[in-house]
Protein backbone atom coordinates (compact mmCIF):
# COMPACT_ATOMS: atom_id res chain seq x y z
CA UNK A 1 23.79 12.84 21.06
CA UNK A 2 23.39 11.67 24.72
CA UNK A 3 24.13 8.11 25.60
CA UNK A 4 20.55 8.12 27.10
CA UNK A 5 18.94 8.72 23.61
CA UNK A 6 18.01 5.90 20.71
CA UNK A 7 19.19 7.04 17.48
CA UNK A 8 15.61 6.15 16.57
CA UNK A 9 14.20 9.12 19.05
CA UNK A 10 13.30 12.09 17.05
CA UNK A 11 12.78 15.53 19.65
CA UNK A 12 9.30 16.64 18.46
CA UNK A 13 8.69 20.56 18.00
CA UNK A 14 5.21 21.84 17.39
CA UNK A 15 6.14 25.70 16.67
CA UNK A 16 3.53 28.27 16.28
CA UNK A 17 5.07 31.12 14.44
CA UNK A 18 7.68 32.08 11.46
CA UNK A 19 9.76 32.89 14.93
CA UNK A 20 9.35 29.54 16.57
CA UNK A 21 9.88 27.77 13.61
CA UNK A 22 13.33 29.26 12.84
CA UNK A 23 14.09 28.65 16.57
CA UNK A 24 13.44 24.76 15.63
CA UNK A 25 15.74 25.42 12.73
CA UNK A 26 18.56 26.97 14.47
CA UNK A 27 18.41 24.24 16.67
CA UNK A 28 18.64 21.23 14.13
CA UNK A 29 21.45 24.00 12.65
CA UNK A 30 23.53 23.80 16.12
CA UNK A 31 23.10 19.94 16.52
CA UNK A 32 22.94 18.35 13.11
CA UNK A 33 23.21 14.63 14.50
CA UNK A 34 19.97 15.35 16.21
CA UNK A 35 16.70 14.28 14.63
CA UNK A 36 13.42 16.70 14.70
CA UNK A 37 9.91 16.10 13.94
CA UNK A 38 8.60 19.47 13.49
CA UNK A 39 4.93 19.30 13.32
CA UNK A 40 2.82 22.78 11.98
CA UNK A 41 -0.70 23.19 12.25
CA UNK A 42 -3.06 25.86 12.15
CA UNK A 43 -3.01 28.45 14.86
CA UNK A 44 -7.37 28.33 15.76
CA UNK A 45 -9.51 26.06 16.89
CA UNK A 46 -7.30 24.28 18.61
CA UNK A 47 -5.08 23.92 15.38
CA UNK A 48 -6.12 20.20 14.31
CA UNK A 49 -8.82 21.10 12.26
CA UNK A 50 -7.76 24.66 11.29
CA UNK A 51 -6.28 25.86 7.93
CA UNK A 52 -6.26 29.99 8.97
CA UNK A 53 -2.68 31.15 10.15
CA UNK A 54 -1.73 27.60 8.21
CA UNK A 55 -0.21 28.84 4.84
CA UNK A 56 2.07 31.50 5.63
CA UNK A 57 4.41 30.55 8.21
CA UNK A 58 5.34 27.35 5.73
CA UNK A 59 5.18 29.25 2.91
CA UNK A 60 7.70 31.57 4.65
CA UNK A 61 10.00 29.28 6.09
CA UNK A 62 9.96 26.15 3.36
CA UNK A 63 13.22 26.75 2.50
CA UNK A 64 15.29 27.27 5.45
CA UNK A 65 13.49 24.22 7.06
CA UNK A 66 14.44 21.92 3.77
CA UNK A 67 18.30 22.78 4.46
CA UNK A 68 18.22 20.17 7.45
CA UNK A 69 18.11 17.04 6.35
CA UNK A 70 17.84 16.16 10.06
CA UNK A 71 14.28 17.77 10.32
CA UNK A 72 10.91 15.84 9.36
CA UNK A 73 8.19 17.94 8.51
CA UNK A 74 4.48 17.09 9.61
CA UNK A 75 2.00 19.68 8.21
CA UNK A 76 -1.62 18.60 9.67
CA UNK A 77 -4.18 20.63 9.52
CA UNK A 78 -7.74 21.62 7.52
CA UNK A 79 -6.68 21.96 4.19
CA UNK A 80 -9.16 24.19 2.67
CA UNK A 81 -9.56 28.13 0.68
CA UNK A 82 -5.89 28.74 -0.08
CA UNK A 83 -5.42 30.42 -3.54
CA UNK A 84 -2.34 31.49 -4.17
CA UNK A 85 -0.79 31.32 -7.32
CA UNK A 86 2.16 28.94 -7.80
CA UNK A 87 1.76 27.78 -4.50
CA UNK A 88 3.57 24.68 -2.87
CA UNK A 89 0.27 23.14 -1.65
CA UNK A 90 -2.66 22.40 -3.98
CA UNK A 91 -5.95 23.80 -3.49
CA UNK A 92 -8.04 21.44 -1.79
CA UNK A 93 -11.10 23.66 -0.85
């Protein structure tokens, strides 16, 4: 890490896809002393208050992302109508 950076600086990432976030991976992979916030929201309406296009890319990813102990995950988003069975997330909606 860069003499110009605080070890209590995290790079934020907000990806958008199952592709972006395993670019944010790979990156926490090829710099391990480097801390990440990656932060996931919906991908309509703006994504703050969305829960479509929500689900998946988490549900896809979960694991690969949990690997890096370097990355902090920040899921925001509307929480609402997922039912799938044995899911991660609890149905809120």
């Amino acid at each position: 890490m860069g003499a110009f950076l605080s070890k209590d600086f995290h790079f934020p990432f907000k990806p958008g896809s199952v592709d972006g976030i395993r670019q944010v991976v790979n990156i926490a992979a090829a710099n391990a002393d480097l801390p990440i916030i990656m932060q996931r929201t919906g991908g309509r309406a703006g994504g703050y208050l969305s829960f479509e296009d929500f689900h998946q890319p988490i549900l896809a990813t979960y694991l690969i992302i949990r690997r890096h102990n370097d990355i902090a995950l920040v899921a925001g988003s509307g929480f609402g109508g997922l039912k799938v069975p044995g899911c991660i997330f609890p149905e809120t909606g």
